[in-house]
N, C-alpha and C. Protein backbone atom coordinates (compact mmCIF):
# COMPACT_ATOMS: atom_id res chain seq x y z
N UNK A 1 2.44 -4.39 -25.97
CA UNK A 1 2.39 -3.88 -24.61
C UNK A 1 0.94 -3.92 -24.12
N UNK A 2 0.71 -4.16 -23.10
CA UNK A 2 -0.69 -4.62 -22.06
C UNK A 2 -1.35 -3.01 -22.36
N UNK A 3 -2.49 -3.02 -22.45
CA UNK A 3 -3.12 -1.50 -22.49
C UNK A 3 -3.25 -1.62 -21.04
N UNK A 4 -2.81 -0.46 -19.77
CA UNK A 4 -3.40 -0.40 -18.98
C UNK A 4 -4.61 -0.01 -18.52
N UNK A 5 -5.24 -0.46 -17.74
CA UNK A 5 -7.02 0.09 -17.35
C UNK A 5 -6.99 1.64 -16.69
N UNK A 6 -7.91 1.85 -17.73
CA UNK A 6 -8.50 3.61 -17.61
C UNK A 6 -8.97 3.69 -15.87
N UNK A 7 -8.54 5.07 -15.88
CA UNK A 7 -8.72 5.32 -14.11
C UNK A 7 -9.83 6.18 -14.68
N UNK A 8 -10.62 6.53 -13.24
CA UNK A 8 -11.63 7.52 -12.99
C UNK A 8 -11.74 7.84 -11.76
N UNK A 9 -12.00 9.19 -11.76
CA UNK A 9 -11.91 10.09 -10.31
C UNK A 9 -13.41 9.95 -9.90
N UNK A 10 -14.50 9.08 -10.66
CA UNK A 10 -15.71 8.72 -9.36
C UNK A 10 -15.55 7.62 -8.88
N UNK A 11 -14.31 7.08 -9.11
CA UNK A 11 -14.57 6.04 -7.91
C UNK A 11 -13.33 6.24 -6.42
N UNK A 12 -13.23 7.56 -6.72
CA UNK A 12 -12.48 8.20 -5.21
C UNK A 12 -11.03 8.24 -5.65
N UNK A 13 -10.32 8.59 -4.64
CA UNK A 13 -8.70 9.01 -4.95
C UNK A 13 -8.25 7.43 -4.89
N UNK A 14 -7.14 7.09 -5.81
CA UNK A 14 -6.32 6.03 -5.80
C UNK A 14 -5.58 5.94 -4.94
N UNK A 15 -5.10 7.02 -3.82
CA UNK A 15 -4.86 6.63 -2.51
C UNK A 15 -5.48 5.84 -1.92
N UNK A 16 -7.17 6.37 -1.60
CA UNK A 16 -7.78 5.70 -1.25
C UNK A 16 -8.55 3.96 -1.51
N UNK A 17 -8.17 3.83 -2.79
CA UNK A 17 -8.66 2.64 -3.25
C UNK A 17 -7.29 1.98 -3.01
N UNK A 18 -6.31 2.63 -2.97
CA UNK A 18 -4.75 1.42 -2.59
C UNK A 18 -4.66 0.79 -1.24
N UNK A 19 -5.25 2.01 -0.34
CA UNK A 19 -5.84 1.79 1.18
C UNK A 19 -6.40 0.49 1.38
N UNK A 20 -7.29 0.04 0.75
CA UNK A 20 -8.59 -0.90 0.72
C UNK A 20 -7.72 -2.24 -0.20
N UNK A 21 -6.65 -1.75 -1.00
CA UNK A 21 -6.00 -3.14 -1.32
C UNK A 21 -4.75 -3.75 -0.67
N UNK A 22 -4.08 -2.89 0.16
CA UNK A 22 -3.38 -2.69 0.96
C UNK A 22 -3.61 -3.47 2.22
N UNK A 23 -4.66 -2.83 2.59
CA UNK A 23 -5.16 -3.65 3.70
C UNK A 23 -5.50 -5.29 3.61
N UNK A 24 -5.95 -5.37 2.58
CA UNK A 24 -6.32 -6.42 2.39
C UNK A 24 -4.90 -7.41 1.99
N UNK A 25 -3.92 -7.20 1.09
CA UNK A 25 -2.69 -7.76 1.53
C UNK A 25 -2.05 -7.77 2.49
N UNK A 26 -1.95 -7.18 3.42
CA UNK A 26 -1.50 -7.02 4.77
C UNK A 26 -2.21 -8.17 6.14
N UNK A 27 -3.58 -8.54 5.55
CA UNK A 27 -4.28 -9.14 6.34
C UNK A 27 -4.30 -10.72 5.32
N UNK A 28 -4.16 -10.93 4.09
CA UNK A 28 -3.74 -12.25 3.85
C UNK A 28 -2.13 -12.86 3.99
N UNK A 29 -1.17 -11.70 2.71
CA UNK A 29 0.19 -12.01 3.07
C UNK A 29 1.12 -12.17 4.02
N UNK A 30 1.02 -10.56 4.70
CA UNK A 30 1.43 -10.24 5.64
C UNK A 30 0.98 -9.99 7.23
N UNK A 31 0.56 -11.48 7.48
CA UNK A 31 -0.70 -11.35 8.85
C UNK A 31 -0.01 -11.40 10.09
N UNK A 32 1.67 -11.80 9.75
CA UNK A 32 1.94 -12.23 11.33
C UNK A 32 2.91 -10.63 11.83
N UNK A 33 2.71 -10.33 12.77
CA UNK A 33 3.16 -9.04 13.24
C UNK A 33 4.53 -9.16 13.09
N UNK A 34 5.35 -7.76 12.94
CA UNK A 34 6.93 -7.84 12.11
C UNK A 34 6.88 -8.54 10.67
N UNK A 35 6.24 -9.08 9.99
CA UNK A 35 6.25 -8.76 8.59
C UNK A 35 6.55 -8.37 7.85
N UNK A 36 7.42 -8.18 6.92
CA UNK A 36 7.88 -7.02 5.98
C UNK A 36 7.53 -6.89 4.80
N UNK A 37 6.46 -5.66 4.42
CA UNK A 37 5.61 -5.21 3.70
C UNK A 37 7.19 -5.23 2.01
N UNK A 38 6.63 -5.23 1.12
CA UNK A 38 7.42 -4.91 -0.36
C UNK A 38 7.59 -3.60 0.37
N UNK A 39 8.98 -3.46 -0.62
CA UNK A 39 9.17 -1.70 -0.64
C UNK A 39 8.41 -1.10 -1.54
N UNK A 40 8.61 0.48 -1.03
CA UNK A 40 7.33 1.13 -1.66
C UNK A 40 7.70 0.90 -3.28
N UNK A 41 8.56 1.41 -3.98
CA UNK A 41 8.98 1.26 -5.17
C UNK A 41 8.13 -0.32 -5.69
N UNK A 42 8.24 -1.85 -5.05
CA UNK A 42 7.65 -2.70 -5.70
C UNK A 42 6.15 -2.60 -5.71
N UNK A 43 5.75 -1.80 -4.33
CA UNK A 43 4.66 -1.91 -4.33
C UNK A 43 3.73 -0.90 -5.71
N UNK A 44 4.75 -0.23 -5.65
CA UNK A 44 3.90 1.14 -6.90
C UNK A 44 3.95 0.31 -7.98
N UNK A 45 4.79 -0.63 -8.55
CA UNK A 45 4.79 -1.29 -9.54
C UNK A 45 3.88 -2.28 -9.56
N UNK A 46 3.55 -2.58 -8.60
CA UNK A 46 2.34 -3.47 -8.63
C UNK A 46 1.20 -2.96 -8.40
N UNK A 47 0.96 -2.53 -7.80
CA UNK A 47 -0.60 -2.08 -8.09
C UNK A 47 -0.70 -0.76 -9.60
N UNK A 48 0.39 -0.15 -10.19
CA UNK A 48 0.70 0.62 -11.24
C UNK A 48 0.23 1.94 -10.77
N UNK A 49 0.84 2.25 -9.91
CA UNK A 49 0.23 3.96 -9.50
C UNK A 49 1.67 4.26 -8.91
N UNK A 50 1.48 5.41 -8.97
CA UNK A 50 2.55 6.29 -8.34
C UNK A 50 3.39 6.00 -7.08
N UNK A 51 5.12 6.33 -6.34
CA UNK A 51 5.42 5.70 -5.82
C UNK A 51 4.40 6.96 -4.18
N UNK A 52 4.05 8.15 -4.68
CA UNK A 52 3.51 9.12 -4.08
C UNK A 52 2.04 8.43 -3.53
N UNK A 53 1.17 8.15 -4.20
CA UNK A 53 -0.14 7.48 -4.26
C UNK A 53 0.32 6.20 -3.10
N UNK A 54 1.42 5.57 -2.66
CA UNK A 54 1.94 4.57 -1.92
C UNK A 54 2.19 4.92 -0.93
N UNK A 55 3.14 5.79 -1.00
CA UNK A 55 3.15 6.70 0.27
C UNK A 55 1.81 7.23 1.70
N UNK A 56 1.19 7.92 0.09
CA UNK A 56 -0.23 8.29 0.95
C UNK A 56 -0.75 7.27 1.77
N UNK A 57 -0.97 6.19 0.81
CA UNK A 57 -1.86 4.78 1.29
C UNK A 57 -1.20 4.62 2.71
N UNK A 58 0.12 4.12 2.69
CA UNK A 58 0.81 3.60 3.73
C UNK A 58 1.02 4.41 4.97
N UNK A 59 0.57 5.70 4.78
CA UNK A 59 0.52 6.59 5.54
C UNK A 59 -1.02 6.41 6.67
N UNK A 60 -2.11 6.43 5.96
CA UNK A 60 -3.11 5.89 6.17
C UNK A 60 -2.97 4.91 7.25
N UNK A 61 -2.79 3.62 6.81
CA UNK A 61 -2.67 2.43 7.04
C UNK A 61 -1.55 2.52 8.80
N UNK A 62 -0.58 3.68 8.54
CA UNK A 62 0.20 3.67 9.96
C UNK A 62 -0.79 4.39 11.27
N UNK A 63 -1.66 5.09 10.33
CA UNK A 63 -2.27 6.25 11.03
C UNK A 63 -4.10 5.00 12.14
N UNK A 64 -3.96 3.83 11.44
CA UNK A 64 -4.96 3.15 11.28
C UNK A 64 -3.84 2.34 12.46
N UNK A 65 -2.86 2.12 12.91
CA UNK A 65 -1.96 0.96 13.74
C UNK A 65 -2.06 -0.51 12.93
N UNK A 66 -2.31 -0.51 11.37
CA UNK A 66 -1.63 -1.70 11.04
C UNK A 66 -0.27 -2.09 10.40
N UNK A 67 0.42 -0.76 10.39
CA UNK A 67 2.14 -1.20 9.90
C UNK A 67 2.85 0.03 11.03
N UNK A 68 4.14 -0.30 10.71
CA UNK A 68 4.98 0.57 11.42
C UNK A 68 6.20 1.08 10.42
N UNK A 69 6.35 1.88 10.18
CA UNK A 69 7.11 2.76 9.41
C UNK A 69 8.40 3.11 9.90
N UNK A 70 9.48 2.08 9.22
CA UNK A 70 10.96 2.64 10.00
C UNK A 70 11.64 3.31 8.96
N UNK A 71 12.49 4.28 9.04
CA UNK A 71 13.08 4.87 8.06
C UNK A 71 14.02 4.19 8.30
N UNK A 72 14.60 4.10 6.62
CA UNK A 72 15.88 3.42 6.27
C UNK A 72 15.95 1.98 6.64
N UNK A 73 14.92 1.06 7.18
CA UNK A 73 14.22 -0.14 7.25
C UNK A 73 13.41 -0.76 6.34
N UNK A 74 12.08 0.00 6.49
CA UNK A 74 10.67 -0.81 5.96
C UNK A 74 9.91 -0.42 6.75
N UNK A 75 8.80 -0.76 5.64
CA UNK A 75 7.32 -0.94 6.73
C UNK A 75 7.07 -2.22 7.15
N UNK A 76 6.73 -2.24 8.68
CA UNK A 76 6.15 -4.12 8.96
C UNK A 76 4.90 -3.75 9.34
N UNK A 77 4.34 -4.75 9.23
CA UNK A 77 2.87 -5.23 10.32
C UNK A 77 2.66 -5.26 11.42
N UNK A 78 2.00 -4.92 11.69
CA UNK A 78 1.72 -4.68 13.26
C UNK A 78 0.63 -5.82 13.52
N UNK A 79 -0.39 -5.53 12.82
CA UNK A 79 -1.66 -6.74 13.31
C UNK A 79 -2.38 -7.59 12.27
């Protein structure tokens, strides 16, 4: 089994660092507006953090106007 990489709380909340990778998939993958972001569940599996820690991020990121958050949909892209 893969050892996963040791976290540390000085380099800020993993919300916040999912924010900053988030964005940055959103602006290569998912660039054209209506987009449909992974669900949160794949997304926690991929970056390996919590499906909560995803939440936060994506919360962020709506609060910022680059996705739109439909319940019982998805999140898309906005810009």
């Amino acid at each position: 089994m893969d050892k996963l990489p040791q976290r540390s709380f000085r380099r800020g909340r993993l919300s916040e660092q999912l924010v900053c990778e988030l964005e940055r998939m959103v602006a290569e993958e998912y660039s054209n507006p209506g987009d449909r972001l992974p669900k949160e569940s794949e997304l926690a599996e991929r970056f390996r953090v919590s499906r909560i820690v995803v939440r936060e991020a994506i919360k962020v990121l709506e609060e910022r106007g680059l996705v739109d958050v439909r319940a019982g949909s998805g999140t898309y892209a906005l810009a």
